[in-house]
Protein backbone atom coordinates (compact mmCIF):
# COMPACT_ATOMS: atom_id res chain seq x y z
CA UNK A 1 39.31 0.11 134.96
CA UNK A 2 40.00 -0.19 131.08
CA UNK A 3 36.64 1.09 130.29
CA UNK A 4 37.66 4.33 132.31
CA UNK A 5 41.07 4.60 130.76
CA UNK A 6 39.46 4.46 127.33
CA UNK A 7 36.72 7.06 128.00
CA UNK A 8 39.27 9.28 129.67
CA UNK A 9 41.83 8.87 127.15
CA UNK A 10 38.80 9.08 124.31
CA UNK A 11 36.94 11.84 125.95
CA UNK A 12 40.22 13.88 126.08
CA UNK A 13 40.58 13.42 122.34
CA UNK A 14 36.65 14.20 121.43
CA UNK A 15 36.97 17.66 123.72
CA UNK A 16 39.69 19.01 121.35
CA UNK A 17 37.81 18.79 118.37
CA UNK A 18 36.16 22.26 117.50
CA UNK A 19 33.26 23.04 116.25
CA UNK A 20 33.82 23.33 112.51
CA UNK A 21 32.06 26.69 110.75
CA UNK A 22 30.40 25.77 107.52
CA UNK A 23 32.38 25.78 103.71
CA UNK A 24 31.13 25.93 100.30
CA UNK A 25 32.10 22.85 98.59
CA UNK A 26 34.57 23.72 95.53
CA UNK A 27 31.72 23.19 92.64
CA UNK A 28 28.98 25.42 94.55
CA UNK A 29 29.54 28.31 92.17
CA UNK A 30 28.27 25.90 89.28
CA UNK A 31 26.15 24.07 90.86
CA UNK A 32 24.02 27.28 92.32
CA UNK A 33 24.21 28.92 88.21
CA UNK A 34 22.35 25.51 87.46
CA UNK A 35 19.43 25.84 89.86
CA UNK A 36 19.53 29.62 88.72
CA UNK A 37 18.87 28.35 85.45
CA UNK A 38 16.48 25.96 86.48
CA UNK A 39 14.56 28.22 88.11
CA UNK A 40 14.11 30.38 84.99
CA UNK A 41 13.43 27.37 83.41
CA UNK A 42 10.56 26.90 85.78
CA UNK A 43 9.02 30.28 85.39
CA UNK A 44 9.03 30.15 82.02
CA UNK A 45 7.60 26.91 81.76
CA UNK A 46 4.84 28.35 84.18
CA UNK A 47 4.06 31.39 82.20
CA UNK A 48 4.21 28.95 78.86
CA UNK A 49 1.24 27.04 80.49
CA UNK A 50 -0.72 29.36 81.71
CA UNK A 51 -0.62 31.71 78.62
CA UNK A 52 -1.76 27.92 76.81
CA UNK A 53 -4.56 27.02 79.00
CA UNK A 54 -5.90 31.03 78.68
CA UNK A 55 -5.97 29.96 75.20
CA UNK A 56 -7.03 27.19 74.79
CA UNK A 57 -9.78 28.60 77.19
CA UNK A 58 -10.77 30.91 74.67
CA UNK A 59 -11.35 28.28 71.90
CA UNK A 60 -13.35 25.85 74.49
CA UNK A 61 -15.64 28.89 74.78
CA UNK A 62 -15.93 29.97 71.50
CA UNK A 63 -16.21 26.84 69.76
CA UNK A 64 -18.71 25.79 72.68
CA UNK A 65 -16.96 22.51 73.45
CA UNK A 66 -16.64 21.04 77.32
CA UNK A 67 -14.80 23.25 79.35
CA UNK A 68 -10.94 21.24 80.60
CA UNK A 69 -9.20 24.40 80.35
CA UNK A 70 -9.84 25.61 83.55
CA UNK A 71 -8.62 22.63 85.29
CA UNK A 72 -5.65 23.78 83.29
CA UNK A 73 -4.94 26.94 84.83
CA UNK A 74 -5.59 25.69 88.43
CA UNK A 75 -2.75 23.24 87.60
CA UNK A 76 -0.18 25.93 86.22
CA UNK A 77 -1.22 28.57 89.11
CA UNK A 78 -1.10 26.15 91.88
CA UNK A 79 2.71 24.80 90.07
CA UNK A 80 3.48 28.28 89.77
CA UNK A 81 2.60 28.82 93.46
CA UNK A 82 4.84 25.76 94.84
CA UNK A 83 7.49 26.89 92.30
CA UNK A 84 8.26 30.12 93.38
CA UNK A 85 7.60 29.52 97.01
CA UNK A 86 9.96 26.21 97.12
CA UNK A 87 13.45 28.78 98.04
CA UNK A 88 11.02 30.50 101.07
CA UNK A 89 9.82 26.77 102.34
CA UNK A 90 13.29 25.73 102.19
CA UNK A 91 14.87 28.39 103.91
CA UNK A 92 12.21 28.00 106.75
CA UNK A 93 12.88 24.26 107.10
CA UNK A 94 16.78 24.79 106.87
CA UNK A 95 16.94 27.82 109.30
């Protein structure tokens, strides 16, 4: 008998709560201009290695050394790859 006073007295109570829609959180302004700028940071940082491992390519092959380089720019392209397509992964997981 108590147990069905408390779930009708509870469940009364739980059926006026609406469904809240989603809100920003006060700080999202700043806090989406820092992954903005991390993100430029990222493609920068990509383009930085790749245009060093091309290079350093180059002097592997000219000065007839062993070749690491290219281990390099797999690296950088397949960074590059998961860094640019991290927002589209996201947004599929998220929905």
């Amino acid at each position: 008998m108590i147990l069905a006073t408390a779930h009708d007295v509870y469940g009364t109570v739980l059926a006026q709560i609406g469904n809240p829609s989603p809100e920003a959180p006060p700080i999202s302004d700043s806090i989406l201009q820092m992954v903005s700028y991390l993100t430029w940071f990222v493609l920068l940082s990509g383009i930085a290695a790749i245009t060093y491992a091309g290079g350093r390519f180059a002097w592997e092959k000219w000065s007839g050394g062993g070749l690491q380089s290219p281990k390099m720019v797999a690296g950088a392209m397949i960074g590059g790859t998961v860094a640019t397509s991290a927002g589209t992964i996201m947004n599929a997981v998220i929905g």
